[in-house]
Protein backbone atom coordinates (compact mmCIF):
# COMPACT_ATOMS: atom_id res chain seq x y z
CA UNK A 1 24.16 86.86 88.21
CA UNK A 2 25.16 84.48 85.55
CA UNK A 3 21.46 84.53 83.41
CA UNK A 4 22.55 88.33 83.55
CA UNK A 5 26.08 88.03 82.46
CA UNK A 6 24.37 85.40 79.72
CA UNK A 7 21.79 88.68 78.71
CA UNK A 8 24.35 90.37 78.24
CA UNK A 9 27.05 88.51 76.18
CA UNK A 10 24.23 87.66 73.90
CA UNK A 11 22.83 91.74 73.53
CA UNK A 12 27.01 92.50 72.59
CA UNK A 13 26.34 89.28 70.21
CA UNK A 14 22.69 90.22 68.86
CA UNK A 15 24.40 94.27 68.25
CA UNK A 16 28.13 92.68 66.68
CA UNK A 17 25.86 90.74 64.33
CA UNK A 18 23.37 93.25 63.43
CA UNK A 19 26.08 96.19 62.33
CA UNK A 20 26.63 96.59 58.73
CA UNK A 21 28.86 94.19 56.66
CA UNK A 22 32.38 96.03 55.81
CA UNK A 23 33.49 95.06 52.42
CA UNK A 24 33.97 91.51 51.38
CA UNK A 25 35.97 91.79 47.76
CA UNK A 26 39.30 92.19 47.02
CA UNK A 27 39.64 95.60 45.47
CA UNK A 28 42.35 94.82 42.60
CA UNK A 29 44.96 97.48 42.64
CA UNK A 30 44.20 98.00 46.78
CA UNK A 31 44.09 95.81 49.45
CA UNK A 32 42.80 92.27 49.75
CA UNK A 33 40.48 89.94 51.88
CA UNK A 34 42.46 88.48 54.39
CA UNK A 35 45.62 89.51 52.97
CA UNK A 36 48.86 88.59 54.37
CA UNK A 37 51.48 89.33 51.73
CA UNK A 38 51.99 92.30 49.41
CA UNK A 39 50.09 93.61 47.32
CA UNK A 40 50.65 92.39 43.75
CA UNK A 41 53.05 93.94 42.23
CA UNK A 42 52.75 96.20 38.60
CA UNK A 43 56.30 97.47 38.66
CA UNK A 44 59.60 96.22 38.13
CA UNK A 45 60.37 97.83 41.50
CA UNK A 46 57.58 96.44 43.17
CA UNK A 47 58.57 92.84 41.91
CA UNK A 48 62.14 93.31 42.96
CA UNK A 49 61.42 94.05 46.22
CA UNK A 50 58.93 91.24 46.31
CA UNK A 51 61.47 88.51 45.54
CA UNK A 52 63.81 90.64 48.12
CA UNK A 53 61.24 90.33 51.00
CA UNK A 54 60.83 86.44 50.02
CA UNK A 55 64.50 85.48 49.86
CA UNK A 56 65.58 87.31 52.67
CA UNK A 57 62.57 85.58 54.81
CA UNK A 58 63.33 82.19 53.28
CA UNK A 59 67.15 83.01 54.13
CA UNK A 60 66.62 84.13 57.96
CA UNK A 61 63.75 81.10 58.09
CA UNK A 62 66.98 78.34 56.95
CA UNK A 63 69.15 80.17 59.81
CA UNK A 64 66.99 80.18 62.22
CA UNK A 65 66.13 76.14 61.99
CA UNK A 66 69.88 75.54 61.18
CA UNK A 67 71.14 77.45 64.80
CA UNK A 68 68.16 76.29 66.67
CA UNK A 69 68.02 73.14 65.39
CA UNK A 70 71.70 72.10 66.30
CA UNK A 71 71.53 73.86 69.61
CA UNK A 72 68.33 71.94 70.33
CA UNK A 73 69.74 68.54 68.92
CA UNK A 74 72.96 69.44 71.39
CA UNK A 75 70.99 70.23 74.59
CA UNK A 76 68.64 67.03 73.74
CA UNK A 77 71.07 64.49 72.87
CA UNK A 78 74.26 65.38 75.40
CA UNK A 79 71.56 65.92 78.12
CA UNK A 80 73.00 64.49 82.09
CA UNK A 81 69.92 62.67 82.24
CA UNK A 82 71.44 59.86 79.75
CA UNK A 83 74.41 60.39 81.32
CA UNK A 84 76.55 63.02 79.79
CA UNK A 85 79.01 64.77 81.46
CA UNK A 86 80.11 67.91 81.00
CA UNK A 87 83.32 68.84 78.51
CA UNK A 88 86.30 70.70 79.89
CA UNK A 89 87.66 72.04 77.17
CA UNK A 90 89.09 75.35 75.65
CA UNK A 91 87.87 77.48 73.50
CA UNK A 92 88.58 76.73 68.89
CA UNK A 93 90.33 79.12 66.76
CA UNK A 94 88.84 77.23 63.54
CA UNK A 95 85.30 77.69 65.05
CA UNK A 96 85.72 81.01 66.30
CA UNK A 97 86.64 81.78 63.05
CA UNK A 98 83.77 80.28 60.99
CA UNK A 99 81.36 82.24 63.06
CA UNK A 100 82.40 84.92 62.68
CA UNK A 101 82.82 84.96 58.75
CA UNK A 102 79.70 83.10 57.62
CA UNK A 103 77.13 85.86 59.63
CA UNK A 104 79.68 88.46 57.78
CA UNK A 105 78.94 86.77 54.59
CA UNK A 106 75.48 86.46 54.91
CA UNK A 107 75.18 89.98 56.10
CA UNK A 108 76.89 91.18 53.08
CA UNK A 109 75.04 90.15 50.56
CA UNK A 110 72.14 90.70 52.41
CA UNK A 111 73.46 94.36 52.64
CA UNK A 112 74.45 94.52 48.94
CA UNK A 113 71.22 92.90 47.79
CA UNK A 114 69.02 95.66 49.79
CA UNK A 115 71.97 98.63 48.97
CA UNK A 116 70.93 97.93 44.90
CA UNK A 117 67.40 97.98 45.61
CA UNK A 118 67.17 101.23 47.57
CA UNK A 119 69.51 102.83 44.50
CA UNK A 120 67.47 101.49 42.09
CA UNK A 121 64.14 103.11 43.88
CA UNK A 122 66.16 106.34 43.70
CA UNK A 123 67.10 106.61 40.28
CA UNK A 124 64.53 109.20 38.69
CA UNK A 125 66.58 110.33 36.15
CA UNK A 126 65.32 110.24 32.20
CA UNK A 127 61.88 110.70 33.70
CA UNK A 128 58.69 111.02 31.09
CA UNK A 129 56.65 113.25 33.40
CA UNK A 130 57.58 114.53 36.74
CA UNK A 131 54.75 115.50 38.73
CA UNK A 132 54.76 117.31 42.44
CA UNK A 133 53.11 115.71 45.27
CA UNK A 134 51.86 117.79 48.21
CA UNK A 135 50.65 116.62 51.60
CA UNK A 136 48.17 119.02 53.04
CA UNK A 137 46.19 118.02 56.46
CA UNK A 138 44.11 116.24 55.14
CA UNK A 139 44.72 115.81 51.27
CA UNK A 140 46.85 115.51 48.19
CA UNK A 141 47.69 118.18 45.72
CA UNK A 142 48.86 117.60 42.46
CA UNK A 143 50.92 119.69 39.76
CA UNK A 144 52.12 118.39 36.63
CA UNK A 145 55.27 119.84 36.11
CA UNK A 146 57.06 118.23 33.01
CA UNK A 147 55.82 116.31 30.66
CA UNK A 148 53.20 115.54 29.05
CA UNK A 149 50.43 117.32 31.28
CA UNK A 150 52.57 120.18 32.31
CA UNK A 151 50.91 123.31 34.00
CA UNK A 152 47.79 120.91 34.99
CA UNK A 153 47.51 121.26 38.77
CA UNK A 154 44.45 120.23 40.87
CA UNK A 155 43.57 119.35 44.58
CA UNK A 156 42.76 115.60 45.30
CA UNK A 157 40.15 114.61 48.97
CA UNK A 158 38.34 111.71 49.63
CA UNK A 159 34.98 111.60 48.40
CA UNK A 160 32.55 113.15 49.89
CA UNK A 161 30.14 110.06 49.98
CA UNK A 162 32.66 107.92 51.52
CA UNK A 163 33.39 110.58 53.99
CA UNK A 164 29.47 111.65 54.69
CA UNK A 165 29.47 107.37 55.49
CA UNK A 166 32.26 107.31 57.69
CA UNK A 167 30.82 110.27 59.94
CA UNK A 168 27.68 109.55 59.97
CA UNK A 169 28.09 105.81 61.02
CA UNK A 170 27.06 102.76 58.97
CA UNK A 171 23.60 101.78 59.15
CA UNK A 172 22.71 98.00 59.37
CA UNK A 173 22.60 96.17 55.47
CA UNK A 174 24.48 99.18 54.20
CA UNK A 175 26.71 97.74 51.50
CA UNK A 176 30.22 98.91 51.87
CA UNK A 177 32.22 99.62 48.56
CA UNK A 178 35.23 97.51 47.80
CA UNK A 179 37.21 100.53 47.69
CA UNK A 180 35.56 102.45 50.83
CA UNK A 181 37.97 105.07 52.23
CA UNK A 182 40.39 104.63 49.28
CA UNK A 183 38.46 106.40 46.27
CA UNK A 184 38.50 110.13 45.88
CA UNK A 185 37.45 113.35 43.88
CA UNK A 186 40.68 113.87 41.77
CA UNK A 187 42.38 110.84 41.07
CA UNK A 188 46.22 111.23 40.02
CA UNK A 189 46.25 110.11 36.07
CA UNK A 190 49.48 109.09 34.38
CA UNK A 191 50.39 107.06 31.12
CA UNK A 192 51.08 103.58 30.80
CA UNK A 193 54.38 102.70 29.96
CA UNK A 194 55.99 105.79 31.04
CA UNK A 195 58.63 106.69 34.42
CA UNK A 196 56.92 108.11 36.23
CA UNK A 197 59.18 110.53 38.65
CA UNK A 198 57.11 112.08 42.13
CA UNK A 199 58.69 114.92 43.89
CA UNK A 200 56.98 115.29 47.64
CA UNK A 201 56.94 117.62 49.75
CA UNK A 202 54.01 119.27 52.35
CA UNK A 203 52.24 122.21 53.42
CA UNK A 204 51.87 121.76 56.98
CA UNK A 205 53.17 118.51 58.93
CA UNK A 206 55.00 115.43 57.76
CA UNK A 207 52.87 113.17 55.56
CA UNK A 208 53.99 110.28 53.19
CA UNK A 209 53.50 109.46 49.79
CA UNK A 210 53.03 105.49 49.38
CA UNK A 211 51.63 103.20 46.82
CA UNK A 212 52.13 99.68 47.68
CA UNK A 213 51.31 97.85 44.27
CA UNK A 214 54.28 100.42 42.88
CA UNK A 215 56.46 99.54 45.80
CA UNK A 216 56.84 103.22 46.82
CA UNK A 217 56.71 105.02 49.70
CA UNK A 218 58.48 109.08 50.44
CA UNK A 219 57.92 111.47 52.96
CA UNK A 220 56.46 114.43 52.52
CA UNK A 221 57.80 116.74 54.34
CA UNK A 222 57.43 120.73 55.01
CA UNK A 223 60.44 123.08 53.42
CA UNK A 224 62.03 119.78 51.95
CA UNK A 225 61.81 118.11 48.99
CA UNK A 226 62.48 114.25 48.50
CA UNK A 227 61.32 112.25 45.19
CA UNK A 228 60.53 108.36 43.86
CA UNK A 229 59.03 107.04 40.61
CA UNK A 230 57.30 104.10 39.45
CA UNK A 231 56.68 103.14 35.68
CA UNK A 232 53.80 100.39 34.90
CA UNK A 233 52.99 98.29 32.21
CA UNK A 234 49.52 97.26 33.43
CA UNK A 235 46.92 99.68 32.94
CA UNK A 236 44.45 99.89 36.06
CA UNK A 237 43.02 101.22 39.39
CA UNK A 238 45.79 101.73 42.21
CA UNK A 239 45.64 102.69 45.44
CA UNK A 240 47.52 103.98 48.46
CA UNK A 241 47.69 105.97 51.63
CA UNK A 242 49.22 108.66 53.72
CA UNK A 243 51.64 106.22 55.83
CA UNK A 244 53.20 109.05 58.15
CA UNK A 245 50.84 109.53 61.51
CA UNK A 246 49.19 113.27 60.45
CA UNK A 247 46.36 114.03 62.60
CA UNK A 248 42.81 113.16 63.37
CA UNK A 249 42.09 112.81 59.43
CA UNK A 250 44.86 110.60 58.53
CA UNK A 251 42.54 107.66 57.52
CA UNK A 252 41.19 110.30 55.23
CA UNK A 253 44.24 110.72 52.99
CA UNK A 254 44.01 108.03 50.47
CA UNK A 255 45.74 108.25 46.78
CA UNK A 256 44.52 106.62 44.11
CA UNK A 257 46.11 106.42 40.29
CA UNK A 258 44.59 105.70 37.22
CA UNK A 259 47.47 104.51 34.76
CA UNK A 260 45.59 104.91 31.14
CA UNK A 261 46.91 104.49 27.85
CA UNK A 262 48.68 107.00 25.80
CA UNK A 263 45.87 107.81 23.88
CA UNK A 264 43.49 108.33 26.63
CA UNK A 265 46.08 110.42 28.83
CA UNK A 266 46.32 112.39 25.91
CA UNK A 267 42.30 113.22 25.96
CA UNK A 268 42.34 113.54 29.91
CA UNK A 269 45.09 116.01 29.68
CA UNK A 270 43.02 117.98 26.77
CA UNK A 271 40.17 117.95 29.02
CA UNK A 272 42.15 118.97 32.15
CA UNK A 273 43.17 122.23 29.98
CA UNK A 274 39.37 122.70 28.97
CA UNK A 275 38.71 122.50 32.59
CA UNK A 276 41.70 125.09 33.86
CA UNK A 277 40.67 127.42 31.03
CA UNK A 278 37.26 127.75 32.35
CA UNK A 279 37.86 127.96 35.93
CA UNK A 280 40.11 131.20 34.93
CA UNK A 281 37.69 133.89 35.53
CA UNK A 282 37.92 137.66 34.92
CA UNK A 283 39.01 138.87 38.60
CA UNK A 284 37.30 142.20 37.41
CA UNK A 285 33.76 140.58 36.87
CA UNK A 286 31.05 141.82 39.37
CA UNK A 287 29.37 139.23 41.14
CA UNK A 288 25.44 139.00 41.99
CA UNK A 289 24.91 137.99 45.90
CA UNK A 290 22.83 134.91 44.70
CA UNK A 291 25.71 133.41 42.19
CA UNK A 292 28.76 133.76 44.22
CA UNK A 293 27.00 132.03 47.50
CA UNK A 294 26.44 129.10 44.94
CA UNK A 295 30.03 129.08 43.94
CA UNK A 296 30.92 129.08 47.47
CA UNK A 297 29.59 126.41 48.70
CA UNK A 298 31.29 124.03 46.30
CA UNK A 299 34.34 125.60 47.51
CA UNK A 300 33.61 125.25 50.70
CA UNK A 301 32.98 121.24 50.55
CA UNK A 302 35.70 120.89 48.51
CA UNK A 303 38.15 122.59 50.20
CA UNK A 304 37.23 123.83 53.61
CA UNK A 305 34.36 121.79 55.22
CA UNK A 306 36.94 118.38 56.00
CA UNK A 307 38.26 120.35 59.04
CA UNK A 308 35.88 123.31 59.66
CA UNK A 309 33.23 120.75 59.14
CA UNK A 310 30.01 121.09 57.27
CA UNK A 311 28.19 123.16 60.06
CA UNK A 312 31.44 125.61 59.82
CA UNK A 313 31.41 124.36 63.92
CA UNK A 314 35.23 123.31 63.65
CA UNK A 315 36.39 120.59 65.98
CA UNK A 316 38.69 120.14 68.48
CA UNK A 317 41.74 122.16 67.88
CA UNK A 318 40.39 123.52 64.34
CA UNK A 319 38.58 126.78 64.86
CA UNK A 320 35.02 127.55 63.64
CA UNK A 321 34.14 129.93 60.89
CA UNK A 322 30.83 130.04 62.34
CA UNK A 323 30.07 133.08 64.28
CA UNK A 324 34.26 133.31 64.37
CA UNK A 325 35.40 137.45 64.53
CA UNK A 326 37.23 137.56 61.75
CA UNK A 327 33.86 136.36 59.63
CA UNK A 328 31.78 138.33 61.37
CA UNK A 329 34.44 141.49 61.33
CA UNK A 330 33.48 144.04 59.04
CA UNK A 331 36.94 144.64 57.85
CA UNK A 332 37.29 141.97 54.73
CA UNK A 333 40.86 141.87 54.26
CA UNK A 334 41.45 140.65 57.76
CA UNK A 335 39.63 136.97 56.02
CA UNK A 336 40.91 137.64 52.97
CA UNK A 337 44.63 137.66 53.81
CA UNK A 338 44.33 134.59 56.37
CA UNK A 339 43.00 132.82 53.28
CA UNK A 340 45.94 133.84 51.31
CA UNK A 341 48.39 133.35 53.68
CA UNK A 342 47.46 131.09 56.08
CA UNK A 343 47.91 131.49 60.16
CA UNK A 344 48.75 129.53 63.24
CA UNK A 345 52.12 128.66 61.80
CA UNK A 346 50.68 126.43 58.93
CA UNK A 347 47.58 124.83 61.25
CA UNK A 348 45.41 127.19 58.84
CA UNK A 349 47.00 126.81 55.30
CA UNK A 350 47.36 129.22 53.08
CA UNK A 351 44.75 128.66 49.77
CA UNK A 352 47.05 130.93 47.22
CA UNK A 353 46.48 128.22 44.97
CA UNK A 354 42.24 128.90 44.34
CA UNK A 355 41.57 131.32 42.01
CA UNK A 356 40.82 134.82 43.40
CA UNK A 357 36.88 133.87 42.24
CA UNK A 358 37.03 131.17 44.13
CA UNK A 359 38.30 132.74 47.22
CA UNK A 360 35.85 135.65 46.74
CA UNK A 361 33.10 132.93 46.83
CA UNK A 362 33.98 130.72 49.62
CA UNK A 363 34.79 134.23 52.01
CA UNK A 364 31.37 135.31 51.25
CA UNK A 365 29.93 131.97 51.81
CA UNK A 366 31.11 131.83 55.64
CA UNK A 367 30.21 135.55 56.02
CA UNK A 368 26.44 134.53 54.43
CA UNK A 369 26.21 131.07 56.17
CA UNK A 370 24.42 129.32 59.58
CA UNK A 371 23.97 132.05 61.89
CA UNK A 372 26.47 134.43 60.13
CA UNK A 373 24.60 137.01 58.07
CA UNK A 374 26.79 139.81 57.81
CA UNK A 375 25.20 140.62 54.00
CA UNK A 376 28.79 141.40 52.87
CA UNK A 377 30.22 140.44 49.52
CA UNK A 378 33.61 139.52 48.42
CA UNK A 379 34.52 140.70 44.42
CA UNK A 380 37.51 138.93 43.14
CA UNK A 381 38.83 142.09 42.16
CA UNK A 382 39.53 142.90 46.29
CA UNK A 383 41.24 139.41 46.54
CA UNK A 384 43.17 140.52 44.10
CA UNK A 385 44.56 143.52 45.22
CA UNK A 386 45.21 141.49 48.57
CA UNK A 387 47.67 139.33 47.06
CA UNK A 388 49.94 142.43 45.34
C-alpha cells in the first residue's frame, strides 16, 4: 500500500512538473511576479491612493501594537502567578473620555483623508476626451465621443491566439506570453498628457471597468450610466480587467490602453477614420455567394464565435446556431431581426452596431456553415429594410 501511495505521489509529481511553464516576467503596465502590492502607479490618482493605502496600514499597524501591546504588557506583568491581586475599583471619567475621543479622532481623519480621495476620483469635469465604455458578455466596446477621436467607435475581445491557447490547453514547453489573457484585438488608445474622462455602462449584466496602474475601477452597469477618468504622463502598455463576477467568460474580459503621444494619437485617429470610411459599404451592393461567406466568417470570429463557439455548437446555456430553426428557417427576417434586436432579455445582444454588410455576411455565414446548407443569401439591402 505505501510503494503504491509512493507511485502515485510521484506520477501527480512527474505530470505537475511536466505541464507548461506559465509566464515568468513582469509585464510592465500589468501584473507582476510574485506581486504583493499595487501595481505601480502612472497617475496622480493612482499615487494618491497609494500613499492612502500605506498610511492608513502603517496607522492601523501602530494601533494595533500600541492596544495589544499594553493589554499584553498588563495581563503579563499584573499576572496572580507573581502575586497580583485583583483591583476593586470604579470605573474613570478621564479615561472613559480619552477613549472615546482619540478612536473619534483617528477615525476622522481617516474619514476625511479617504472622503477627498473618492471626490477627487470623481471629478471629470474639463475633460480632453470623453470616451464610452460598454460591458458586453464577454467584451469591451468603445466610442469616442468628444474629443479628439470623436465618432471613432470599435469593439475590443481578447485575442484570438490567447483564447485558441486557453481552450485548447497548454501543451508541455509552450512559452506563455508575459501578457497572456490580458492582450486583445482593439486596444483602447488615448493621448498622453490628457484627462481622460470614461463613461460606463453595459449591454447585458453588470461588468466593471478597472485599470489598476490608473487607480480606477466603475461599474458597468445595464440602463445606468456611472463615469471615472485617469490622465497619464507616462506613455506605455496598461492593462486591466472586468472586476464584477459576469459569467463563464469573465477571465476573458481584459482591457488594455495604449497612452501614445499627441502626435501619434493624432495618426491613429486618422487611420481609425480611414478604417470607418472603408468599412461603410453601399447597403444596395449585390453580393456574390463566394465573397459574403468570406466576410462572414471574420464576423463571425470576431464577434459571434466567443459564446456560440467556433463549431457554432453553443455551450451550456448559450444556444447553437448550428442546425438552430431560426438558421435553418426559410423566413430571413426571423435571424435578421434577433440580430438587430437581440432576444432572451439581453442573453442574445442586439448587434445594431455592425454595419448592415456585416450583418448580411455573418447571417449567411451560419445559414452556409457545418451542417447548415440552406444556400440562402443575405443582401444588406434586406437588413436594411429590417431596421426601418
Amino acid at each position: 500500500m505505501k510503494n503504491l501511495s509512493m507511485k502515485k505521489f510521484l506520477y501527480l509529481l512527474s505530470v505537475f512538473l511536466s505541464t507548461g511553464a506559465l509566464a515568468v516576467n513582469d509585464l510592465p503596465g500589468g501584473p507582476a511576479v510574485n506581486q504583493l502590492n499595487f501595481h505601480p502607479p502612472v497617475t496622480q490618482l493612482a499615487i494618491e491612493q497609494h500613499w492612502l493605502h500605506s498610511f492608513m496600514l502603517i496607522a492601523c499597524t501602530i494601533i494595533f501594537v500600541l492596544v495589544f501591546g499594553v493589554m499584553f504588557y498588563s495581563i503579563w506583568k499584573h499576572r496572580k502567578s507573581v502575586g497580583h491581586k485583583a483591583a476593586n475599583f470604579h470605573e474613570s471619567v478621564t479615561v472613559e473620555i480619552l477613549w472615546t475621543i482619540v478612536p473619534f479622532v483617528i477615525v476622522v481623519i481617516m474619514g476625511l483623508l479617504a472622503t477627498k480621495m473618492l471626490v477627487a476620483s470623481k471629478d471629470t469635469t474639463n475633460a480632453d476626451l470623453t470616451i464610452k465604455a460598454t460591458g458586453y458578455q464577454w467584451k469591451w466596446g468603445y466610442d469616442y465621443v468628444k474629443g479628439e477621436g470623436e465618432g471613432i467607435g470599435f469593439i475590443s475581445t481578447l485575442d484570438s491566439a490567447h483564447r485558441a491557447m486557453s481552450e485548447s490547453g497548454i501543451p508541455k514547453g509552450t512559452v506563455i506570453p508575459d501578457d497572456y489573457l490580458l492582450k486583445v484585438d482593439n486596444p483602447l488608445v488615448v493621448p498622453v498628457g490628457k484627462k481622460i474622462r470614461i463613461i460606463t455602462t453595459a449591454n447585458d449584466v453588470i461588468h466593471a471597468f478597472a485599470i489598476p496602474s490608473f487607480g480606477i475601477k466603475q461599474d458597468a452597469i445595464p440602463g445606468f450610466v456611472r463615469d471615472t477618468w485617469f490622465k497619464t504622463d507616462v506613455i506605455g502598455v496598461y492593462h486591466g480587467q472586468c472586476q464584477e463576477l459576469c459569467g463563464k467568460e469573465h477571465a476573458y474580459m481584459p482591457i488594455e490602453v495604449r497612452v501614445v503621444s499627441a502626435a501619434d494619437y493624432t495618426a491613429w485617429v486618422a487611420d481609425q477614420r480611414k478604417l470607418a470610411a472603408a468599412k461603410q459599404d453601399d447597403p444596395t451592393k449585390v453580393w456574390a455567394m463566394d465573397d459574403i461567406l468570406k466576410r462572414g466568417e471574420k464576423v463571425y470570429a470576431s464577434n459571434c464565435a466567443a459564446c456560440h463557439q467556433a463549431n457554432g455548437k453553443g455551450a451550456g446555456p448559450i444556444k447553437p446556431v448550428d442546425g438552430a430553426a431560426v438558421v435553418l428557417d426559410a423566413d430571413k427576417t426571423k435571424q435578421i431581426k434577433i440580430l438587430l434586436n437581440g432576444q432572451n432579455n439581453g442573453a442574445m445582444p442586439a448587434w445594431r452596431a455592425l454595419s448592415d454588410t456585416d450583418i448580411a455576411a455573418v447571417i449567411t455565414y451560419t445559414k452556409n456553415n457545418w451542417s447548415n446548407k440552406t444556400g440562402q443569401l443575405v443582401q444588406p439591402s434586406e437588413v436594411l429594410a429590417a431596421r426601418k
